[in-house]
PDB file of N, CA and C in Angstrom:
ATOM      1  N   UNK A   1      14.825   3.932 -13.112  1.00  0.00           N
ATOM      2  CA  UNK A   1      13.649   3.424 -12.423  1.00  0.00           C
ATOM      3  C   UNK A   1      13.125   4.501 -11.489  1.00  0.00           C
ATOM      4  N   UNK A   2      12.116   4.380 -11.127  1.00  0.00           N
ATOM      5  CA  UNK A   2      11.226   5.875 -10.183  1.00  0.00           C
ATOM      6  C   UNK A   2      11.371   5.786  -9.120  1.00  0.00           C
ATOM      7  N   UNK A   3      11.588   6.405  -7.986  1.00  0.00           N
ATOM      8  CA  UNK A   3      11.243   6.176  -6.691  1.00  0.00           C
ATOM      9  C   UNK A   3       9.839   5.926  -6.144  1.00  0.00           C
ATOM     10  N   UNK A   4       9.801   5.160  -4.854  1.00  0.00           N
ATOM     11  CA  UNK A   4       8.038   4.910  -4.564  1.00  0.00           C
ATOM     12  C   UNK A   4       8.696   5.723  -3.465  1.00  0.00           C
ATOM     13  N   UNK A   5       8.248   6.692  -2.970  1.00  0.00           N
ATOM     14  CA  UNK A   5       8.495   6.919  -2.057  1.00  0.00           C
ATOM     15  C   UNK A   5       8.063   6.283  -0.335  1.00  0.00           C
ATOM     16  N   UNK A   6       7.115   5.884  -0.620  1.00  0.00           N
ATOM     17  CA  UNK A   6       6.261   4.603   0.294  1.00  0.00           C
ATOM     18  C   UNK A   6       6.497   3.243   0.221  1.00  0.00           C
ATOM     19  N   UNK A   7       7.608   2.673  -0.596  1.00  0.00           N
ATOM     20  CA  UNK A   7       7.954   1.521  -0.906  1.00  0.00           C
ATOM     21  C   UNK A   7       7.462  -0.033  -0.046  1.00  0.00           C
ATOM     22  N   UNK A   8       8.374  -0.308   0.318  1.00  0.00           N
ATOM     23  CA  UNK A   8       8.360  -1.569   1.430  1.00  0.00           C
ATOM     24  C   UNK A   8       8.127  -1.026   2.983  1.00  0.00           C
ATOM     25  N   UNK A   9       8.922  -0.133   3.097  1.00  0.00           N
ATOM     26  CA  UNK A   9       9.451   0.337   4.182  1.00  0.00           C
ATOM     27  C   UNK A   9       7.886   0.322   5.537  1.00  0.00           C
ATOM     28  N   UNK A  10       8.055   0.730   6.608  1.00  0.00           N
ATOM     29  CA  UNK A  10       6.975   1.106   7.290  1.00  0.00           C
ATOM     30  C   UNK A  10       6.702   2.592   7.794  1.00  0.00           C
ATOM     31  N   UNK A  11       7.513   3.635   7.307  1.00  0.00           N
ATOM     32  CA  UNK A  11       7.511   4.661   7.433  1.00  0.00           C
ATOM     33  C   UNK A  11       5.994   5.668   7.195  1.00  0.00           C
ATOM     34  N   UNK A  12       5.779   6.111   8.032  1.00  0.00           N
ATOM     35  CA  UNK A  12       3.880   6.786   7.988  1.00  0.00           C
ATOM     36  C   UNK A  12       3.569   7.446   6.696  1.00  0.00           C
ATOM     37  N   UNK A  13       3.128   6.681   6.233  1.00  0.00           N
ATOM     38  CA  UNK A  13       2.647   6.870   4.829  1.00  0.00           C
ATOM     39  C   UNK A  13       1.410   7.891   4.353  1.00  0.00           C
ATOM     40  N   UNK A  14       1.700   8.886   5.448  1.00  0.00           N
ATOM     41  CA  UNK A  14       0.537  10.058   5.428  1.00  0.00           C
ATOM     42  C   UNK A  14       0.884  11.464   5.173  1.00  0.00           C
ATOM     43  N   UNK A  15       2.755  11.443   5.258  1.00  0.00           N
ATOM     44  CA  UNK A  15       3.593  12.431   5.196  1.00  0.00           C
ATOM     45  C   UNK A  15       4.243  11.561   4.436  1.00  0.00           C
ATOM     46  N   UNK A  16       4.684  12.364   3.047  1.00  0.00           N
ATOM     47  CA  UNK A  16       6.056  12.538   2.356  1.00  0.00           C
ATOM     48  C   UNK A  16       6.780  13.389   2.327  1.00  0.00           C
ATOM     49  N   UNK A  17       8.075  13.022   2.595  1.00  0.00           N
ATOM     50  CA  UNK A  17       9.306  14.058   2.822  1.00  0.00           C
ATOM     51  C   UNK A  17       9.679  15.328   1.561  1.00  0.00           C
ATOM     52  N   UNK A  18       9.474  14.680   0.251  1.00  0.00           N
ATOM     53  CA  UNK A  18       9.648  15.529  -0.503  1.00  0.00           C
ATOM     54  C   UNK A  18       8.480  16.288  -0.661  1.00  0.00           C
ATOM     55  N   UNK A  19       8.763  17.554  -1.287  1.00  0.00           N
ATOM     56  CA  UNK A  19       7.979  18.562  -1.776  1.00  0.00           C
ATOM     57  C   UNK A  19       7.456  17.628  -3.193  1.00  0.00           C
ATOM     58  N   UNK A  20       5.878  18.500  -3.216  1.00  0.00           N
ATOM     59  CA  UNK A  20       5.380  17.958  -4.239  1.00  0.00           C
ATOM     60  C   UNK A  20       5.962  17.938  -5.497  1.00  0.00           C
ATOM     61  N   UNK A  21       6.584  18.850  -6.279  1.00  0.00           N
ATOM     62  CA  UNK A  21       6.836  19.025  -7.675  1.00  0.00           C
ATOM     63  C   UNK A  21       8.256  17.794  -7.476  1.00  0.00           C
ATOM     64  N   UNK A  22       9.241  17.576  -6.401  1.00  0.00           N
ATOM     65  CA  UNK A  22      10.547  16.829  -6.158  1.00  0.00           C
ATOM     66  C   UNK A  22       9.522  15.431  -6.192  1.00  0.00           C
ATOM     67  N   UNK A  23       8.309  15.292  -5.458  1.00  0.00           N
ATOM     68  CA  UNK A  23       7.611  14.066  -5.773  1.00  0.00           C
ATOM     69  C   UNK A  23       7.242  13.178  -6.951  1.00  0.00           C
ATOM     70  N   UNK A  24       6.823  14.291  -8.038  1.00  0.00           N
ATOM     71  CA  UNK A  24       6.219  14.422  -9.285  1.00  0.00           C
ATOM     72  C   UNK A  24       7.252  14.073 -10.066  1.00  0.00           C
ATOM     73  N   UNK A  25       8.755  14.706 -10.145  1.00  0.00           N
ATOM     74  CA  UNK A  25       9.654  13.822 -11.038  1.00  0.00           C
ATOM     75  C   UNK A  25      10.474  12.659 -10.597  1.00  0.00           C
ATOM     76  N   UNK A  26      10.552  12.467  -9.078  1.00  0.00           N
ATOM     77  CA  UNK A  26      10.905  10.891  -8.712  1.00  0.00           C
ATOM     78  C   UNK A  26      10.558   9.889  -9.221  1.00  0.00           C
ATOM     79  N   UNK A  27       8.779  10.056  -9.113  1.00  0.00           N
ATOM     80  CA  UNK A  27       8.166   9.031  -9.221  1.00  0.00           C
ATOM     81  C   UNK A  27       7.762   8.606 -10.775  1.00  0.00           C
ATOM     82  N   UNK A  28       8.299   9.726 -11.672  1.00  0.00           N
ATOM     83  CA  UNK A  28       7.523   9.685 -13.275  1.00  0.00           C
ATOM     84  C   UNK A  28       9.271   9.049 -13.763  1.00  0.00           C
ATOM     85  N   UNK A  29       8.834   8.509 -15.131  1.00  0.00           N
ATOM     86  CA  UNK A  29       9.891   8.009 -15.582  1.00  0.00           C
ATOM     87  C   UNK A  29       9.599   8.279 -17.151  1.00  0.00           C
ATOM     88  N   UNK A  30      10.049   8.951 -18.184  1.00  0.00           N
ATOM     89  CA  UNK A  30      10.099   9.072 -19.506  1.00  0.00           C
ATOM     90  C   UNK A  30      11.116   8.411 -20.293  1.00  0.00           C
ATOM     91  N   UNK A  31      10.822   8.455 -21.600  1.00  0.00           N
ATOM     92  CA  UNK A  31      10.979   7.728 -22.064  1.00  0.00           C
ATOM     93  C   UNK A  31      11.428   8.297 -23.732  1.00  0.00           C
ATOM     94  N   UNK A  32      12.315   7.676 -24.516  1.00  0.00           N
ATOM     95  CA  UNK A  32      12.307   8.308 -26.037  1.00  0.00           C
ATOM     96  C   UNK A  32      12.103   9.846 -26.292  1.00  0.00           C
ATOM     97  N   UNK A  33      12.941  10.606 -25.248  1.00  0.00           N
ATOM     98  CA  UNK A  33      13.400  12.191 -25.925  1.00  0.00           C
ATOM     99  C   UNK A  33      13.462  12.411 -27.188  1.00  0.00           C
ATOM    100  N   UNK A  34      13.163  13.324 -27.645  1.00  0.00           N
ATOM    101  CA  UNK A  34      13.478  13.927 -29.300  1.00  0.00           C
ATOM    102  C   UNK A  34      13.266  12.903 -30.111  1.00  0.00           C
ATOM    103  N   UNK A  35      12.253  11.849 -30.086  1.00  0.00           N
ATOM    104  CA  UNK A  35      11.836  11.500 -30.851  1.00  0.00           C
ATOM    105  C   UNK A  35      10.285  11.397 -31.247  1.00  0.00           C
ATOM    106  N   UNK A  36      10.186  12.702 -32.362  1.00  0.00           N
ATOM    107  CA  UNK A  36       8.622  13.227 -32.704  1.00  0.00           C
ATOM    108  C   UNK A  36       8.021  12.359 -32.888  1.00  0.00           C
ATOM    109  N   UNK A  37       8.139  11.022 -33.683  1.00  0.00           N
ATOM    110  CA  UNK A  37       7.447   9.974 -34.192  1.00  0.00           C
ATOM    111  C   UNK A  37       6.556   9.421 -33.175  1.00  0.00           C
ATOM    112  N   UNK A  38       7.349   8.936 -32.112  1.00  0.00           N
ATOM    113  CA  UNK A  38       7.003   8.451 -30.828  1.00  0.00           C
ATOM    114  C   UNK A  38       5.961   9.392 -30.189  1.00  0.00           C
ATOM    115  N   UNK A  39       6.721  10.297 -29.723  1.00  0.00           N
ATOM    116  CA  UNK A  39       5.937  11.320 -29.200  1.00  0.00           C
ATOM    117  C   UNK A  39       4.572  11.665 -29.588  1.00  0.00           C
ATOM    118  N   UNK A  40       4.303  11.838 -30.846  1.00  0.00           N
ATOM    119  CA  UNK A  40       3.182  12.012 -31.257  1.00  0.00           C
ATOM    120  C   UNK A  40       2.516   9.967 -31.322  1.00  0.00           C
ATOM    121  N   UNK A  41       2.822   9.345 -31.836  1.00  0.00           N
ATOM    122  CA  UNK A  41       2.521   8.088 -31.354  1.00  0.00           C
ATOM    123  C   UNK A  41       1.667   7.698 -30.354  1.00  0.00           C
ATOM    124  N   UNK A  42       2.051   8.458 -29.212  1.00  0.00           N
ATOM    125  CA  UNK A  42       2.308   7.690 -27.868  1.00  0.00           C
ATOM    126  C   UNK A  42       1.563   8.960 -27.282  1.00  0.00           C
ATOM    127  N   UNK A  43       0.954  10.012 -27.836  1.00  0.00           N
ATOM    128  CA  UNK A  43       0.296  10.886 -27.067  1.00  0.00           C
ATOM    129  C   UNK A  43       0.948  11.770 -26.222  1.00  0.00           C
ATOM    130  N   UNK A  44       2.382  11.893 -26.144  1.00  0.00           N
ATOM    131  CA  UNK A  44       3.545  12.494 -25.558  1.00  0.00           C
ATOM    132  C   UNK A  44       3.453  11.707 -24.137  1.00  0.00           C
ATOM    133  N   UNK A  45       3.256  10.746 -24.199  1.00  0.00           N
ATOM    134  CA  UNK A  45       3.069   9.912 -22.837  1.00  0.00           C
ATOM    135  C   UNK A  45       4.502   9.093 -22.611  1.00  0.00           C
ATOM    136  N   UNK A  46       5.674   9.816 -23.292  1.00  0.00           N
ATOM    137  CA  UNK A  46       7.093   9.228 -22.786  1.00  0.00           C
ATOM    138  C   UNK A  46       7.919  10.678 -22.514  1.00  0.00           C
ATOM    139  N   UNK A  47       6.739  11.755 -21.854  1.00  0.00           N
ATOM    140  CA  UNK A  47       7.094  12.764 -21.196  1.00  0.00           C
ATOM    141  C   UNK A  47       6.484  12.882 -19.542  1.00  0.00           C
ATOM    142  N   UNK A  48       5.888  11.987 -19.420  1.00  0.00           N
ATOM    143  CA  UNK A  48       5.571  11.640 -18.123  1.00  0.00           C
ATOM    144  C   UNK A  48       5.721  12.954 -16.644  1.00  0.00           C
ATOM    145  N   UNK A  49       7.212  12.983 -17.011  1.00  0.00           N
ATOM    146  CA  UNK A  49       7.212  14.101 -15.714  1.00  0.00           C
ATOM    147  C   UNK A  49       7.207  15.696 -16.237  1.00  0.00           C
ATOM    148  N   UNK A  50       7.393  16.012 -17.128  1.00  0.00           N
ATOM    149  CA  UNK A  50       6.096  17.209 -17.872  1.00  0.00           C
ATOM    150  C   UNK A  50       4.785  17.256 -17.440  1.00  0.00           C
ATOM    151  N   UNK A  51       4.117  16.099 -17.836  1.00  0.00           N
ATOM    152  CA  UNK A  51       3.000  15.867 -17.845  1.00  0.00           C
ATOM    153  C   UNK A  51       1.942  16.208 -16.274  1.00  0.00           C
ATOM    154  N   UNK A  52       2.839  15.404 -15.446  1.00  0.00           N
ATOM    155  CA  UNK A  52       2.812  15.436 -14.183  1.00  0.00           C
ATOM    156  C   UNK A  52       3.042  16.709 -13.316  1.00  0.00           C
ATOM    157  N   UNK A  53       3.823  17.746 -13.798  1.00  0.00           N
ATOM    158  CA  UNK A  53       4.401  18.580 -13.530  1.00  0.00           C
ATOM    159  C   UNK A  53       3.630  19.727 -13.325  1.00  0.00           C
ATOM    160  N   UNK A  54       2.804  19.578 -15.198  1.00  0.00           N
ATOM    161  CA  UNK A  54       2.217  20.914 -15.662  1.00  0.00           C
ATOM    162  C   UNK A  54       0.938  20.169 -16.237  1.00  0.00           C
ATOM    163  N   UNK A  55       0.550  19.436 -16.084  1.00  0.00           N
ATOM    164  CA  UNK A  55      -0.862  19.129 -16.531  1.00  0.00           C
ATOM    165  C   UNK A  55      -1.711  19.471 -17.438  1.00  0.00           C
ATOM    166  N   UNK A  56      -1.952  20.969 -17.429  1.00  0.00           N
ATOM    167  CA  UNK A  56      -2.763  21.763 -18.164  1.00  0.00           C
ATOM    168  C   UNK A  56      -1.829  22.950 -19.245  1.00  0.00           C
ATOM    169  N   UNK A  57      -1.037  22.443 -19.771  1.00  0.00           N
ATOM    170  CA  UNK A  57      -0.136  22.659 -20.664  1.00  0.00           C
ATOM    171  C   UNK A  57      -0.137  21.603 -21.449  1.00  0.00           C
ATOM    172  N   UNK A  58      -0.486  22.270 -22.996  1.00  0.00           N
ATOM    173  CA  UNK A  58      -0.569  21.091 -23.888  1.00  0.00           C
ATOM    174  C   UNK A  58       0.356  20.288 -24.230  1.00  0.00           C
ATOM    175  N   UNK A  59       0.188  19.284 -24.624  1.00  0.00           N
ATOM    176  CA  UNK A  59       1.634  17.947 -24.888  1.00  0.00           C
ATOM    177  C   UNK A  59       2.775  18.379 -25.763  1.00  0.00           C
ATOM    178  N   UNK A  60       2.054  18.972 -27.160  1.00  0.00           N
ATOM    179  CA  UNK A  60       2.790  19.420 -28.164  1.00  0.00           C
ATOM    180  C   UNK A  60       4.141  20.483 -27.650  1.00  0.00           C
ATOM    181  N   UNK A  61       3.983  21.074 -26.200  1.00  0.00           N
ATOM    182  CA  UNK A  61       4.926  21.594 -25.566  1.00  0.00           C
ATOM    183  C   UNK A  61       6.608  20.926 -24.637  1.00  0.00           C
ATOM    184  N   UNK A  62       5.567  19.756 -24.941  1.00  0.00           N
ATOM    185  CA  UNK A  62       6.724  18.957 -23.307  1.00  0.00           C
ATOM    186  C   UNK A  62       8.363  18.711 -23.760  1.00  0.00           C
ATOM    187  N   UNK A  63       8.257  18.683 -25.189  1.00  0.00           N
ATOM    188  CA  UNK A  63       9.723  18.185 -25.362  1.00  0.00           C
ATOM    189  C   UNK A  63      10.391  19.601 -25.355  1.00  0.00           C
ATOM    190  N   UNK A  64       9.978  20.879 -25.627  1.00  0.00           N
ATOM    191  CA  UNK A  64      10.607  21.913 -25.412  1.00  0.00           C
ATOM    192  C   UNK A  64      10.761  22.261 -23.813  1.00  0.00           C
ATOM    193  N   UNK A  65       9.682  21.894 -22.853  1.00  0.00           N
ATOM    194  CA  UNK A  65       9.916  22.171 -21.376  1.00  0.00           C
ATOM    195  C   UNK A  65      10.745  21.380 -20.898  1.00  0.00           C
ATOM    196  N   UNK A  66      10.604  20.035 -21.272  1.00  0.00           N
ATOM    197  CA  UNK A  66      11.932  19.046 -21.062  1.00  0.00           C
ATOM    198  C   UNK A  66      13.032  19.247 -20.242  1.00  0.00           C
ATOM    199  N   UNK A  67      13.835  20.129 -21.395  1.00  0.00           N
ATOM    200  CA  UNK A  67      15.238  20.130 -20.941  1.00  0.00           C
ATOM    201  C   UNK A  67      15.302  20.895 -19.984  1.00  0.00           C
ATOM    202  N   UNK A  68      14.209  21.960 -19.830  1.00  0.00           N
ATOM    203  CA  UNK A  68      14.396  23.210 -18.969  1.00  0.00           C
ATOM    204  C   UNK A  68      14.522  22.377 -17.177  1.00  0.00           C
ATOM    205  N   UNK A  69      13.543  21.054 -17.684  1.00  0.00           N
ATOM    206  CA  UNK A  69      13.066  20.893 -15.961  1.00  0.00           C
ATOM    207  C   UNK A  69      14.296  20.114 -15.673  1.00  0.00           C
ATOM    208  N   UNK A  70      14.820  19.041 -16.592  1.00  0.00           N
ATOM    209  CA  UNK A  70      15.997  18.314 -16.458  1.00  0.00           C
ATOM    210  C   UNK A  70      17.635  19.578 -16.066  1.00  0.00           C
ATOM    211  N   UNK A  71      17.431  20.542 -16.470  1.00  0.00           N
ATOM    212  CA  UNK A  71      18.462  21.491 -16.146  1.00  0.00           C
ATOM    213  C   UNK A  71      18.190  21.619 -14.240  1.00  0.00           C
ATOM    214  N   UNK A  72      17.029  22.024 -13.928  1.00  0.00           N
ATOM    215  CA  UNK A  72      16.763  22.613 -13.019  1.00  0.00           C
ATOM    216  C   UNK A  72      17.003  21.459 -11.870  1.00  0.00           C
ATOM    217  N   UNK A  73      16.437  20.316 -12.579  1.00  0.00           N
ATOM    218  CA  UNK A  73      17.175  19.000 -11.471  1.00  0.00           C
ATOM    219  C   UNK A  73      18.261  18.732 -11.351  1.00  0.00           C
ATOM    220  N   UNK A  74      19.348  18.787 -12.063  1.00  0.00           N
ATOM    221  CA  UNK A  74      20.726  18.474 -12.178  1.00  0.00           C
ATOM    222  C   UNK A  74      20.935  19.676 -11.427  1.00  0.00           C
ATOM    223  N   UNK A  75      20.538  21.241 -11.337  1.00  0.00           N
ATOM    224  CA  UNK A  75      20.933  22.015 -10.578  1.00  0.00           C
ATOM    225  C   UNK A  75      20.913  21.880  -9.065  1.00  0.00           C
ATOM    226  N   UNK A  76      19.993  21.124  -9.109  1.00  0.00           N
ATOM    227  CA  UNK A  76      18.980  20.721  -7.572  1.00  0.00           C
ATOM    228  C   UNK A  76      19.508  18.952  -7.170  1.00  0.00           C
ATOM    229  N   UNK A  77      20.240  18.391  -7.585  1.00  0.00           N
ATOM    230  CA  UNK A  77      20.808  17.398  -7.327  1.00  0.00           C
ATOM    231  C   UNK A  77      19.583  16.569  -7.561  1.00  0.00           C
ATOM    232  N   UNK A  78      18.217  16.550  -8.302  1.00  0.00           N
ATOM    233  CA  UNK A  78      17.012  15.887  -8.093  1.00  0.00           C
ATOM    234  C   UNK A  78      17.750  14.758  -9.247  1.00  0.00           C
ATOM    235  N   UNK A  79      17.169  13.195  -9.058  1.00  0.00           N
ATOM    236  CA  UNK A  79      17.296  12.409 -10.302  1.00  0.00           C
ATOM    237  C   UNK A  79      15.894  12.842 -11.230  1.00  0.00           C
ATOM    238  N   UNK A  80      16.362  12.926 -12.514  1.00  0.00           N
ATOM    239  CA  UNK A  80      15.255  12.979 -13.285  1.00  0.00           C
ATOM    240  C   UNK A  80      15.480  11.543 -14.270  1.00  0.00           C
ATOM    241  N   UNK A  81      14.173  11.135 -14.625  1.00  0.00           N
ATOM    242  CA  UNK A  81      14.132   9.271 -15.313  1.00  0.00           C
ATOM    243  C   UNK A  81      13.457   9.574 -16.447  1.00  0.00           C
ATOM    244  N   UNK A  82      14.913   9.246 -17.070  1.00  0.00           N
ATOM    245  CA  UNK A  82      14.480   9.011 -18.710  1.00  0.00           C
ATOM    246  C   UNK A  82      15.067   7.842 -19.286  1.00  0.00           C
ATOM    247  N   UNK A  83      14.322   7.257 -19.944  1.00  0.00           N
ATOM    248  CA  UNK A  83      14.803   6.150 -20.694  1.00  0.00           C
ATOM    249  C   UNK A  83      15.276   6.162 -22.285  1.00  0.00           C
ATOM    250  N   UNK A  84      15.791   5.208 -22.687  1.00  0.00           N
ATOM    251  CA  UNK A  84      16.332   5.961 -23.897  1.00  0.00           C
ATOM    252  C   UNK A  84      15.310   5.923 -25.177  1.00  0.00           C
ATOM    253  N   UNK A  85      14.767   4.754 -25.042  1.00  0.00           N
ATOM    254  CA  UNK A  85      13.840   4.164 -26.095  1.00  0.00           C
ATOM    255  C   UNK A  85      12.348   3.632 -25.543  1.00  0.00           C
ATOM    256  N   UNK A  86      11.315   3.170 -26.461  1.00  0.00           N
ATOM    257  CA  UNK A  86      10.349   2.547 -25.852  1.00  0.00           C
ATOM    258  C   UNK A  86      10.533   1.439 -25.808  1.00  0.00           C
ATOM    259  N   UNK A  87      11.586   0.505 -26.138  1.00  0.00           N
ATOM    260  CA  UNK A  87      11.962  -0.813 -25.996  1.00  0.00           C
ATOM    261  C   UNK A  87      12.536  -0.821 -24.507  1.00  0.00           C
ATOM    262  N   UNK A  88      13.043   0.005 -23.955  1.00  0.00           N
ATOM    263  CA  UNK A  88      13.755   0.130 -22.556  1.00  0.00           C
ATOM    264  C   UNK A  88      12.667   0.177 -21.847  1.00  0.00           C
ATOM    265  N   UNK A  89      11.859   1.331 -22.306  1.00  0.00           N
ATOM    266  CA  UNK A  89      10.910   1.762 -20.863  1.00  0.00           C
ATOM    267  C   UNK A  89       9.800   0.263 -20.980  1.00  0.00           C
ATOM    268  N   UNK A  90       9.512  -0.645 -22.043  1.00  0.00           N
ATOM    269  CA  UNK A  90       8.682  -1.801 -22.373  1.00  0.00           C
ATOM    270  C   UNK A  90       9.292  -2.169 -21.077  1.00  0.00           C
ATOM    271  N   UNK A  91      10.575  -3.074 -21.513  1.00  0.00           N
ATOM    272  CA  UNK A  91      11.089  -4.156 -20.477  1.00  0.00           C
ATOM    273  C   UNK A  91      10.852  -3.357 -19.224  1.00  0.00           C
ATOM    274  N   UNK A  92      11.463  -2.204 -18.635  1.00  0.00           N
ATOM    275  CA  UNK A  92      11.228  -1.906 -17.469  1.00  0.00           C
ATOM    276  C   UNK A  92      10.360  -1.515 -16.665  1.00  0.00           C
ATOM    277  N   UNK A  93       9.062  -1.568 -17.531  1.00  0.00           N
ATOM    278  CA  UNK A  93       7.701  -1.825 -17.125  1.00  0.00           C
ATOM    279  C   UNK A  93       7.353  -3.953 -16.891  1.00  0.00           C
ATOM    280  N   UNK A  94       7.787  -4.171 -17.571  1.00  0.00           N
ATOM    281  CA  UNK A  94       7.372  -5.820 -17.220  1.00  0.00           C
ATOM    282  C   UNK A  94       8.728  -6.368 -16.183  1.00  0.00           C
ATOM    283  N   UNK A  95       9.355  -5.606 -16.071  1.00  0.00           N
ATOM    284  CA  UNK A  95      10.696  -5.933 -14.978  1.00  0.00           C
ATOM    285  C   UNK A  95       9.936  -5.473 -13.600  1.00  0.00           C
ATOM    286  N   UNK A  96       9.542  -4.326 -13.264  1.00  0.00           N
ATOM    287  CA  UNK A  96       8.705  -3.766 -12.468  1.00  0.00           C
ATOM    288  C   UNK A  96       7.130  -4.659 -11.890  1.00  0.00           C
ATOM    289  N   UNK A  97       6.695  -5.212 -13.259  1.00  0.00           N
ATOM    290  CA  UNK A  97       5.772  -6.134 -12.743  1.00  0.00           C
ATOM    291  C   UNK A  97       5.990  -7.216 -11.956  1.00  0.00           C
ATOM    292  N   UNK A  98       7.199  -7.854 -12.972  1.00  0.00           N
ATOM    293  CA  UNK A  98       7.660  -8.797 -11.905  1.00  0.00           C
ATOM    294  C   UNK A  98       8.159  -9.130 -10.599  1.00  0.00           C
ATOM    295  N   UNK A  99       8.984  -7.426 -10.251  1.00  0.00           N
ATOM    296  CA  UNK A  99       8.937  -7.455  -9.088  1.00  0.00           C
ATOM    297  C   UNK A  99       7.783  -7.496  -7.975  1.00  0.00           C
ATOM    298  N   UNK A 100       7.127  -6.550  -8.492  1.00  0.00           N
ATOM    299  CA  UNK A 100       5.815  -6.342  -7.980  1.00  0.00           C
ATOM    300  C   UNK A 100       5.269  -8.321  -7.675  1.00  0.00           C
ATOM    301  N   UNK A 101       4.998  -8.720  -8.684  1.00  0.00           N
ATOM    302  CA  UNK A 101       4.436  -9.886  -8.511  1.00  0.00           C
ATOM    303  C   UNK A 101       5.148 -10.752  -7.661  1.00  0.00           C
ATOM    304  N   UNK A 102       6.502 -10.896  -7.095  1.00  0.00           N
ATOM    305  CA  UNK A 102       7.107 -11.635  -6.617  1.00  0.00           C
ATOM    306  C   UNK A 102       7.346 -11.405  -5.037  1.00  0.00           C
ATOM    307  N   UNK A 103       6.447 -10.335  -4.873  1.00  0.00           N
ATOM    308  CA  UNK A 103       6.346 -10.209  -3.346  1.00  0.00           C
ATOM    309  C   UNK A 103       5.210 -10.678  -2.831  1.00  0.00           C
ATOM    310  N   UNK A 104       4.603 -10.882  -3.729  1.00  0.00           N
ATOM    311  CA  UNK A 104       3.289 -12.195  -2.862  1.00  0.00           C
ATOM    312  C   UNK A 104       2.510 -11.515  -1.777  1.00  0.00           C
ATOM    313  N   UNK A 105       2.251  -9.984  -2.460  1.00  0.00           N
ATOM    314  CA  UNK A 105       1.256  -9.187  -1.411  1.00  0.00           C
ATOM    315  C   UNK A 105      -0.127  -8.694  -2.476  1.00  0.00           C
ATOM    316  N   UNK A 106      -0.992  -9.805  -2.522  1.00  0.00           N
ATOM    317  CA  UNK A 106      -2.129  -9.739  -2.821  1.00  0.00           C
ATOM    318  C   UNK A 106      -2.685  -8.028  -3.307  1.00  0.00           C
ATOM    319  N   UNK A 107      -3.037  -7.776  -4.874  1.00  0.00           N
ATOM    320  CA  UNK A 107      -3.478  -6.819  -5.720  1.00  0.00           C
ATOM    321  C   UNK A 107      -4.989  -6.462  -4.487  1.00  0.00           C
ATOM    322  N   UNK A 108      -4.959  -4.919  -4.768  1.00  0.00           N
ATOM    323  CA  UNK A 108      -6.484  -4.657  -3.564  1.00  0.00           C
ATOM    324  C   UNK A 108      -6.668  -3.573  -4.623  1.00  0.00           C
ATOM    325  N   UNK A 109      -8.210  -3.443  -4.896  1.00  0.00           N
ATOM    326  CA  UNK A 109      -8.517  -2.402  -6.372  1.00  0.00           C
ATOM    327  C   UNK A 109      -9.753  -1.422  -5.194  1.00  0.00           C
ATOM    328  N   UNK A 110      -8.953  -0.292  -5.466  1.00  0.00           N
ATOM    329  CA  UNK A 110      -9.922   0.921  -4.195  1.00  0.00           C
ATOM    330  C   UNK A 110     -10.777   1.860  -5.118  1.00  0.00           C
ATOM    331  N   UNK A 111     -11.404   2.481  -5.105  1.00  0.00           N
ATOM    332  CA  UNK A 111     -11.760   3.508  -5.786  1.00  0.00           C
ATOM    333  C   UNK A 111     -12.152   4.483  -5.188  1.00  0.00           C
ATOM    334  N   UNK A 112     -11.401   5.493  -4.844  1.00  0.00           N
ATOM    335  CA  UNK A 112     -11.105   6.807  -4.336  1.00  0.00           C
ATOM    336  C   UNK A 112     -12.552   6.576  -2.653  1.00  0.00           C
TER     337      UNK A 112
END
């Protein structure tokens, strides 16, 4: 599951403690590694913290940058979130909703 780094808590939500790129893979969560089918499927959108990472680097790249960034976190004690399948990351997207929904703090839609 991702970190919010702003969660519940009341902590000043104008400063985050982590550095941006340590931000970028907290908060992303992937999904179905080494599997091309998917990957191409899904727009490489179960590479999430690639994506997030490097932006302007094409998709067809992410499963080879992958491991490099997952090395560099395990070096760095960072959690990196991968899920195993898209049946996992499904439920733990509607597990997530539900939490979300069960705190009974009214949806607010901003636009920048």
């Amino acid at each position: 599951e991702a970190d919010y780094p702003f969660g519940a808590d009341d902590r000043n939500q104008d400063v985050c403690e982590d550095e941006w790129a340590v931000s970028q893979i907290k908060t992303s969560v992937d999904y179905d590694h080494g599997n091309a089918l998917m990957t191409w499927l899904c727009g490489a959108l179960n590479y999430q913290t690639v994506h997030h990472l490097y932006p302007g680097i094409s998709q067809y790249h992410y499963p080879a940058i992958a491991p490099i960034i997952m090395d560099v976190c395990k070096k760095h004690d960072v959690k990196y979130n991968v899920l195993p399948n898209f049946n996992a990351a499904f439920w733990a997207h509607i597990e997530h909703l539900r939490i979300m929904g069960s705190k009974g703090v009214p949806a607010t839609i901003h636009m920048g």
